[in-house]
C-alpha atoms as a PDB file:
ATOM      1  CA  UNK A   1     -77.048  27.677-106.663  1.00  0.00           C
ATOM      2  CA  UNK A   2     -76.001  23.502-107.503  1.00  0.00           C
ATOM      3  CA  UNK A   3     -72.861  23.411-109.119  1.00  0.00           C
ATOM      4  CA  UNK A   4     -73.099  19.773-111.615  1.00  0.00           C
ATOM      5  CA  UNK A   5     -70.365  17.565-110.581  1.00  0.00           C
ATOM      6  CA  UNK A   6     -68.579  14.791-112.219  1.00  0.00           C
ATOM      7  CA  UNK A   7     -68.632  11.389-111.009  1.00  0.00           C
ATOM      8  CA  UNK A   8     -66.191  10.972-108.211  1.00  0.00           C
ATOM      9  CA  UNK A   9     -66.231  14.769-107.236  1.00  0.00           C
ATOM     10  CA  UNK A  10     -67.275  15.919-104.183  1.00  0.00           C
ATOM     11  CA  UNK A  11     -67.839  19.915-102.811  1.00  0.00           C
ATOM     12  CA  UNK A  12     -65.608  20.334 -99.416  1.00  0.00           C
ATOM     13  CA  UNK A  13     -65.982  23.287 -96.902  1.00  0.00           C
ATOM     14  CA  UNK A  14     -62.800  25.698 -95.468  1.00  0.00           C
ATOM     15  CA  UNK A  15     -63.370  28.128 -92.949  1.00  0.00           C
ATOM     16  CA  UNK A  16     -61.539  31.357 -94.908  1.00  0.00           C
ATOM     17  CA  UNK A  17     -61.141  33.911 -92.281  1.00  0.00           C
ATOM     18  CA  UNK A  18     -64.738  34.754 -91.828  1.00  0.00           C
ATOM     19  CA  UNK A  19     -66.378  33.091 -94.359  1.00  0.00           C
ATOM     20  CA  UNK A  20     -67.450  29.593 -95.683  1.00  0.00           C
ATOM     21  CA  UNK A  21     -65.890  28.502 -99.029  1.00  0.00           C
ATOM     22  CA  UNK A  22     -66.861  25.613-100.637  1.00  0.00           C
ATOM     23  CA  UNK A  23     -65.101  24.016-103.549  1.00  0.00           C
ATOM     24  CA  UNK A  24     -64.143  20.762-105.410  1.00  0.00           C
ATOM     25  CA  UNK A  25     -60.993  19.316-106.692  1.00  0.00           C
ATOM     26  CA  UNK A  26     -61.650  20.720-110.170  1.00  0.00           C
ATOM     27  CA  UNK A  27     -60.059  24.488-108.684  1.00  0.00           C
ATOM     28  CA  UNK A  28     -57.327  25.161-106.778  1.00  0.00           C
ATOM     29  CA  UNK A  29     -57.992  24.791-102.632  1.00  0.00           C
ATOM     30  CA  UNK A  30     -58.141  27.455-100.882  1.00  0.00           C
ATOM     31  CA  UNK A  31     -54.733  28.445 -99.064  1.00  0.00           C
ATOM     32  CA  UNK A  32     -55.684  29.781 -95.100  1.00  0.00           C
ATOM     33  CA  UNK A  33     -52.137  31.904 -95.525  1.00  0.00           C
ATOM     34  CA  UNK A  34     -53.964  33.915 -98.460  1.00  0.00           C
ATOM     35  CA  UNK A  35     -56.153  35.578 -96.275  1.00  0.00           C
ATOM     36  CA  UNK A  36     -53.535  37.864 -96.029  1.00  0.00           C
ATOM     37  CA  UNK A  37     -53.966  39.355 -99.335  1.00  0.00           C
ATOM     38  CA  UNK A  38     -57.643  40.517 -98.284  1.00  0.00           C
ATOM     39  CA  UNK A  39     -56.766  42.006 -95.065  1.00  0.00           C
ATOM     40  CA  UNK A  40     -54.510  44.018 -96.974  1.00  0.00           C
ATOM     41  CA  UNK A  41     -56.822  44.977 -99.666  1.00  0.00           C
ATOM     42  CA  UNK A  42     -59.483  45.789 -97.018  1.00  0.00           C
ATOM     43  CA  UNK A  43     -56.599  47.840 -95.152  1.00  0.00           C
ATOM     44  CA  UNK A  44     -55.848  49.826 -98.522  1.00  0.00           C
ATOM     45  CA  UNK A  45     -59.439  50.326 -99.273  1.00  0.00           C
ATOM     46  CA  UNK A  46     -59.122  53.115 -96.332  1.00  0.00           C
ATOM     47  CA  UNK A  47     -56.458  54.718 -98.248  1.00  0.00           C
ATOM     48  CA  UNK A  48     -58.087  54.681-101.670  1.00  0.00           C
ATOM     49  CA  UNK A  49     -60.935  56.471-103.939  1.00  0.00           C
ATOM     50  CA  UNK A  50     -64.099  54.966-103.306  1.00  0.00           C
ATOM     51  CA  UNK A  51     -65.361  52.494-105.638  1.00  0.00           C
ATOM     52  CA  UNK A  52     -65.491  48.551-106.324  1.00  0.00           C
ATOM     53  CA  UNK A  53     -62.786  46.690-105.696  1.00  0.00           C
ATOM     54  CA  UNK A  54     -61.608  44.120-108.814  1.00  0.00           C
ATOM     55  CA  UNK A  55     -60.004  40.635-108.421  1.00  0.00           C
ATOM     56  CA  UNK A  56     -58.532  38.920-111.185  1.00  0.00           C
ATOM     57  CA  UNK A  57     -57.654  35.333-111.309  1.00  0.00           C
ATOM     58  CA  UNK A  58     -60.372  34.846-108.244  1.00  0.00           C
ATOM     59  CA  UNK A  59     -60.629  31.016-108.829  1.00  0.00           C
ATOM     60  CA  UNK A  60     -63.545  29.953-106.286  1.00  0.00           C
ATOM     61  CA  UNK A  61     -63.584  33.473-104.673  1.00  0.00           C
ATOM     62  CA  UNK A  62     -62.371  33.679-101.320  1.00  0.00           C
ATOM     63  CA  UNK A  63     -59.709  36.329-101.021  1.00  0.00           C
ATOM     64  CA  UNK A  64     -61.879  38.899-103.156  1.00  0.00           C
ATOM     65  CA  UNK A  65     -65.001  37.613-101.029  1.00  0.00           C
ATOM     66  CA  UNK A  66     -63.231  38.161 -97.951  1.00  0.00           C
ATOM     67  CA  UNK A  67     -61.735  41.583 -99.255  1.00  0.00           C
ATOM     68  CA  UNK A  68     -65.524  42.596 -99.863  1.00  0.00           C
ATOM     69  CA  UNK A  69     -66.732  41.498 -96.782  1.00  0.00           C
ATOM     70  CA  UNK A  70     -64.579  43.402 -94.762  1.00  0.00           C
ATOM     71  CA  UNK A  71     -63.887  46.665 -96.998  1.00  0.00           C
ATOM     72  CA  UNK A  72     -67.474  46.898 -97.351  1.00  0.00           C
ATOM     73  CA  UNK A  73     -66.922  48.139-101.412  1.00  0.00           C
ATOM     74  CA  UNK A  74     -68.773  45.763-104.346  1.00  0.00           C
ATOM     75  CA  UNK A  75     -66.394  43.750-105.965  1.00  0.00           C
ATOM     76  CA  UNK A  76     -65.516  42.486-109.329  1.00  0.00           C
ATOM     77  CA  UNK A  77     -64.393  38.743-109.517  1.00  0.00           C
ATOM     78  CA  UNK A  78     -62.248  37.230-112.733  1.00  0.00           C
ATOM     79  CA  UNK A  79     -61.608  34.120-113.897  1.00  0.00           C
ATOM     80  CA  UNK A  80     -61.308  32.362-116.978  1.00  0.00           C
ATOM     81  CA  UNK A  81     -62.584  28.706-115.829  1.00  0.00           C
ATOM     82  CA  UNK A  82     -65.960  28.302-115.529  1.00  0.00           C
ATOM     83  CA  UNK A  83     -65.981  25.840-112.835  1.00  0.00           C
ATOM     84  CA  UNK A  84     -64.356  28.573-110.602  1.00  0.00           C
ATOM     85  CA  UNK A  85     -66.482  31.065-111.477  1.00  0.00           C
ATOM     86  CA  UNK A  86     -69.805  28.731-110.251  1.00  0.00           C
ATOM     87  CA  UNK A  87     -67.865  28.337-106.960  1.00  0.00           C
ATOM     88  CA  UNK A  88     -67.504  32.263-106.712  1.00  0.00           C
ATOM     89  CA  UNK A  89     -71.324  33.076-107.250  1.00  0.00           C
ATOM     90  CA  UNK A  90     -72.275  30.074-104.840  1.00  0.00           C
ATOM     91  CA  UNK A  91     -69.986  31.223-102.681  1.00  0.00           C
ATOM     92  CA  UNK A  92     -71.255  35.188-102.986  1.00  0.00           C
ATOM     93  CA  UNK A  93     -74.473  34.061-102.474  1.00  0.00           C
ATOM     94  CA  UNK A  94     -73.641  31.908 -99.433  1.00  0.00           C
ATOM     95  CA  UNK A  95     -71.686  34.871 -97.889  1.00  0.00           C
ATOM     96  CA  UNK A  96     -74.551  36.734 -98.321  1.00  0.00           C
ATOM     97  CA  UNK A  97     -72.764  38.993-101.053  1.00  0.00           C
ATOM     98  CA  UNK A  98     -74.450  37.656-103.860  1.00  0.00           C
ATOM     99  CA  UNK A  99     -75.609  41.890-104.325  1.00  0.00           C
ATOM    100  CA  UNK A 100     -72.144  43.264-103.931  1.00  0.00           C
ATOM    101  CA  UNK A 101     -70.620  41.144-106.409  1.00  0.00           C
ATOM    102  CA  UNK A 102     -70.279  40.433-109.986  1.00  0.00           C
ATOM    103  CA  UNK A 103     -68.204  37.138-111.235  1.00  0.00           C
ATOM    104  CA  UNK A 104     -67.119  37.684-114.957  1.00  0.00           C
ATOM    105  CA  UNK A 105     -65.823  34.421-116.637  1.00  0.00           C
ATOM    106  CA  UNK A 106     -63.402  36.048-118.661  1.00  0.00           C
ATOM    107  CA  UNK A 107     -59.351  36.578-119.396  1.00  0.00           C
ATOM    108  CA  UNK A 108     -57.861  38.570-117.468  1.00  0.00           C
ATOM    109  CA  UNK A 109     -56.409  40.090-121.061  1.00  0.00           C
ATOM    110  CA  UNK A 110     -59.787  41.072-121.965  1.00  0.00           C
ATOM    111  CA  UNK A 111     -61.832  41.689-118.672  1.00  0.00           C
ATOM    112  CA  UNK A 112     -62.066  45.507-118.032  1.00  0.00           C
ATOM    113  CA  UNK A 113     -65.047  47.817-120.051  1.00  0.00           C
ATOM    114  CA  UNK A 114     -64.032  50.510-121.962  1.00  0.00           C
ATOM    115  CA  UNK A 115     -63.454  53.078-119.489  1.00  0.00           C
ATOM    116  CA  UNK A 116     -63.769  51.181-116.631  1.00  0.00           C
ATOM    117  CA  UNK A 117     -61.505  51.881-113.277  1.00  0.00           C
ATOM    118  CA  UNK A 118     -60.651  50.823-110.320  1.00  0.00           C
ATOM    119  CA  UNK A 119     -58.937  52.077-107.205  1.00  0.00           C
ATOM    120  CA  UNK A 120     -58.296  48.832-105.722  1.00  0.00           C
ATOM    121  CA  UNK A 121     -57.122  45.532-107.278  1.00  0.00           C
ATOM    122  CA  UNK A 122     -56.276  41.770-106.122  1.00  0.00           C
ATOM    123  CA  UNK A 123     -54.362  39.785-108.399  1.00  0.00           C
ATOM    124  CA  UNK A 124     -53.776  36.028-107.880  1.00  0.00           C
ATOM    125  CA  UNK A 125     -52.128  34.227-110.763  1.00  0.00           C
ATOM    126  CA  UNK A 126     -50.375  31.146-110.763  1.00  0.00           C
ATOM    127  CA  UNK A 127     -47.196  31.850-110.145  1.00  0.00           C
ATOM    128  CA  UNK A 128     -45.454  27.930-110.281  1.00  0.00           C
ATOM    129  CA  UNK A 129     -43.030  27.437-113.552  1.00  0.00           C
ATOM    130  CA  UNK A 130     -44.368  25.167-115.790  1.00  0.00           C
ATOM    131  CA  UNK A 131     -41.525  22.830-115.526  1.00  0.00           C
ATOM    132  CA  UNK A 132     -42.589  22.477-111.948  1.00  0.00           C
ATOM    133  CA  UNK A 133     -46.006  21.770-111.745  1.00  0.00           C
ATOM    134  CA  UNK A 134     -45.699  18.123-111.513  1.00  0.00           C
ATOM    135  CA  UNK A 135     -44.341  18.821-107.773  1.00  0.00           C
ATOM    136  CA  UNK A 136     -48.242  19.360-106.916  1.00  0.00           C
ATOM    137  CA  UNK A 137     -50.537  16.675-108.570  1.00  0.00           C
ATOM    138  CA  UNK A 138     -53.411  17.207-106.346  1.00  0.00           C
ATOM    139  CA  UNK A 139     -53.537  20.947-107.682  1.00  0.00           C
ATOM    140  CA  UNK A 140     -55.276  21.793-110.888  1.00  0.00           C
ATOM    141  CA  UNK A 141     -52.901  23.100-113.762  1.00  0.00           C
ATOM    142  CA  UNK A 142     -55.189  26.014-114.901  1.00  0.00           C
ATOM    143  CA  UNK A 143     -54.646  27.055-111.476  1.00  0.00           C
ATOM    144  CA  UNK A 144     -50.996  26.878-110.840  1.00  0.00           C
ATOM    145  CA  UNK A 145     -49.114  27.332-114.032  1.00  0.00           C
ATOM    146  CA  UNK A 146     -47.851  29.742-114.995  1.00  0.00           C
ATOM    147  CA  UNK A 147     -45.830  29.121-117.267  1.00  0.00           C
ATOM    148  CA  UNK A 148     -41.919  29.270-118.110  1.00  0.00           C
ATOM    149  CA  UNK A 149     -40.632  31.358-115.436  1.00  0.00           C
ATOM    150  CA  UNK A 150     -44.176  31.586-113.374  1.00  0.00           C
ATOM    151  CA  UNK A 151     -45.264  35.045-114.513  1.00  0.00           C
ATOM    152  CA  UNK A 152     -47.000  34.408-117.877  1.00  0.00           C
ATOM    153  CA  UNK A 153     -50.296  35.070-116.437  1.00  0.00           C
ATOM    154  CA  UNK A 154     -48.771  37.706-113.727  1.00  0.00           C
ATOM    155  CA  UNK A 155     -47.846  40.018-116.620  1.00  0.00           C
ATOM    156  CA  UNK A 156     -51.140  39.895-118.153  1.00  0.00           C
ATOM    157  CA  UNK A 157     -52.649  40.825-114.890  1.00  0.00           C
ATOM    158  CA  UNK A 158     -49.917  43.897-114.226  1.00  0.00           C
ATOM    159  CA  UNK A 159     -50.759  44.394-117.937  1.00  0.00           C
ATOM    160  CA  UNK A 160     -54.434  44.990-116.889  1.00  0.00           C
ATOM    161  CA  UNK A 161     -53.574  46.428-113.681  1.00  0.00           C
ATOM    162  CA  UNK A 162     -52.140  49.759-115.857  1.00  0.00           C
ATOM    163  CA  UNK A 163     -54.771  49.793-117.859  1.00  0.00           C
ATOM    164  CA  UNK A 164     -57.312  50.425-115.391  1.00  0.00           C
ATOM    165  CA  UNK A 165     -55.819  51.329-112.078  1.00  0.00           C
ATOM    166  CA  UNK A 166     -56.563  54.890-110.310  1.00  0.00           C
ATOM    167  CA  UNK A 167     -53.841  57.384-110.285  1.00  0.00           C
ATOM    168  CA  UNK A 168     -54.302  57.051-106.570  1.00  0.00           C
ATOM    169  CA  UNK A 169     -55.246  53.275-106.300  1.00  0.00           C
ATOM    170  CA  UNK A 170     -53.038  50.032-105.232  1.00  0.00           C
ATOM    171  CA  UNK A 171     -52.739  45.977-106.150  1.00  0.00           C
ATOM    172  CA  UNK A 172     -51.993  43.467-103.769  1.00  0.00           C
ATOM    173  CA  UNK A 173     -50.183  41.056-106.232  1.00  0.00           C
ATOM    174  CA  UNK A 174     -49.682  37.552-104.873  1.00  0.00           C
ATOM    175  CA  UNK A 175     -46.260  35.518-106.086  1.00  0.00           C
ATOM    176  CA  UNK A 176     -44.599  32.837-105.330  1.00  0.00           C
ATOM    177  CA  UNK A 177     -40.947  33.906-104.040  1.00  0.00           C
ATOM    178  CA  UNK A 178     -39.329  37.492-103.573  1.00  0.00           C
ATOM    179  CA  UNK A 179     -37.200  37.149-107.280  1.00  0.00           C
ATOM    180  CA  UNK A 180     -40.564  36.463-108.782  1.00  0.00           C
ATOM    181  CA  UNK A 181     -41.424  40.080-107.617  1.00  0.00           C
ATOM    182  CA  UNK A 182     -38.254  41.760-108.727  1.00  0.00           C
ATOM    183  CA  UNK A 183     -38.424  39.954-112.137  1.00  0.00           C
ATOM    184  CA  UNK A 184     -41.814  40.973-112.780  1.00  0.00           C
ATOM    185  CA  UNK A 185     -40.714  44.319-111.372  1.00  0.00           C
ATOM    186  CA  UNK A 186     -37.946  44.602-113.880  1.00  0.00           C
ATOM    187  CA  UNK A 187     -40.162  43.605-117.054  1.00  0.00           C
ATOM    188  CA  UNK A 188     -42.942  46.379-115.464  1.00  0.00           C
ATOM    189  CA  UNK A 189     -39.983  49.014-115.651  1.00  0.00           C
ATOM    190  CA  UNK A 190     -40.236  50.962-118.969  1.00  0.00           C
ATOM    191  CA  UNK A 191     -43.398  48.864-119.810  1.00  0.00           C
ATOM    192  CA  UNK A 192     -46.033  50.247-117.361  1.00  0.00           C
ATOM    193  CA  UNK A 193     -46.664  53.002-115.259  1.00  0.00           C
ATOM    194  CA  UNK A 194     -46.714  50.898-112.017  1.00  0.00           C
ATOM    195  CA  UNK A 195     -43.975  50.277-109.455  1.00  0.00           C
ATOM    196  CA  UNK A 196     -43.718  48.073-106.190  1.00  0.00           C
ATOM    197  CA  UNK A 197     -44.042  49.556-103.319  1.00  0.00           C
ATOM    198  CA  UNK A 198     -43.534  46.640-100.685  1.00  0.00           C
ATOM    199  CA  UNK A 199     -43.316  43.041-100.519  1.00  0.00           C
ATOM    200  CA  UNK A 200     -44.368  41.209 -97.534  1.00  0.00           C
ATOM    201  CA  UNK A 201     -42.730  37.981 -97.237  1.00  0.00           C
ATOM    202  CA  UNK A 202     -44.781  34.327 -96.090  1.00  0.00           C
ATOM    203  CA  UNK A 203     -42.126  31.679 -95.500  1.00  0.00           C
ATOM    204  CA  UNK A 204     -42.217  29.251 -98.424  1.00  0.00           C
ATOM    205  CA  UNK A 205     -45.890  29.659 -98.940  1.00  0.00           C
ATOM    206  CA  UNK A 206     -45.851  33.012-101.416  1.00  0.00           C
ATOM    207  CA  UNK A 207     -44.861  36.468-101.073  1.00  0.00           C
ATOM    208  CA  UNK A 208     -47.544  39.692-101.662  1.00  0.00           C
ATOM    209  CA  UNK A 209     -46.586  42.943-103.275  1.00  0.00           C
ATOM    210  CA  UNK A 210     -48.347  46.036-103.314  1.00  0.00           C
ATOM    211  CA  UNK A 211     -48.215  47.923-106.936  1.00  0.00           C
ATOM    212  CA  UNK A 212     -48.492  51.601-107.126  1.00  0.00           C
ATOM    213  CA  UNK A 213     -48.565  54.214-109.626  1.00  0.00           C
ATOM    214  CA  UNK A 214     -45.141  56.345-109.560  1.00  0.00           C
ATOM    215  CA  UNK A 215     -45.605  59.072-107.437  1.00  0.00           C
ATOM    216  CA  UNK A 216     -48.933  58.490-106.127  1.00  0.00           C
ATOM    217  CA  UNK A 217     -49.413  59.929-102.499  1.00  0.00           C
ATOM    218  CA  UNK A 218     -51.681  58.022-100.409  1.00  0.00           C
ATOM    219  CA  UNK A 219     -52.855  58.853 -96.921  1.00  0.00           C
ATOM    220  CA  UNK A 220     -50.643  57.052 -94.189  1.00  0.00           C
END
């Protein structure tokens, strides 16, 4: 598919693990480190119901594209900026994936069908305070803030996460630093039925957290 471009914008190419994302400087570029996240989805998805996995906050795609690709489950792709959302169905359909996948341009507040679950999510909200977004100008806000302490958007996706996680299913959450996890975890306490269950740490670059239901026994 042609994704219409502004004056002055041009698509570039990354090499994501196996697959060829393309994007612009309207979303957020693609971080190599993140590929992380997916190979830790895809090594959950042994561990899990069957069934599609769902990605929230997907921007152009490629950790939920990835995750597909090598859990071999459909997928489910969020995001609320339509721009992204163009980049994750050219991307699909570039990946040859276009079949497996569905790209909803929605809030991640107001994504899920009635009914609808999942046994396996990826969440990737912007994480970076509000007061310091101006640290990365080449980055586009949508994509990075999130708001006063970083978890504005994080919460709605936990938020969603209870709503339509398996009793026996597990998030890989991506943050920005370790406190950002317990913070989050501490708000989630009383709140939700969900829980952290590790945190796997990434330098300076982020952190990932997988989010369980309490008590839920997985194989391994």
């Amino acid at each position: 598919m042609q994704i219409s471009q502004p004056s002055g914008s041009s698509t570039r190419q990354l090499a994501f693990g196996s697959l060829s994302i393309a994007y612009d400087d309207r979303v957020l570029e693609p971080r190599p480190w993140t590929a992380a996240q997916s190979a830790w989805a895809a090594d959950l998805a042994h561990d899990v119901p069957p069934g599609p996995l769902l990605e929230l906050c997907s921007g152009a795609g490629h950790i939920g594209l990835l995750a597909v690709e090598t859990s071999g489950r459909n997928g489910v792709l969020v995001d609320i900026d339509p721009v992204a959302c163009d980049f994750a169905r050219a991307n699909a359909a570039v990946a040859g994936l276009a079949d497996l996948v569905e790209v909803r341009e929605r809030p991640v507040d107001d994504c899920l069908a009635v009914g609808e679950r999942f046994a396996l999510v990826i969440a990737d909200p912007p994480w970076v305070p509000a007061s310091q977004t101006g640290r990365f100008p080449e980055d586009p806000l949508l994509a990075i803030d999130g708001g006063g302490d970083g978890l504005d958007l994080a919460r709605d996706c936990v938020t969603t996460i209870d709503r339509c996680l398996h009793p026996q299913g597990a998030a890989v959450l991506q943050l920005g630093t370790v406190g950002q996890v317990d913070d989050l975890g501490e708000w989630m306490a009383g709140r939700l039925d969900l829980a952290t269950t590790e945190v796997r740490m990434f330098g300076d670059r982020g952190v990932l957290a997988v989010l369980r239901r309490p008590g839920a026994q997985l194989p391994g």
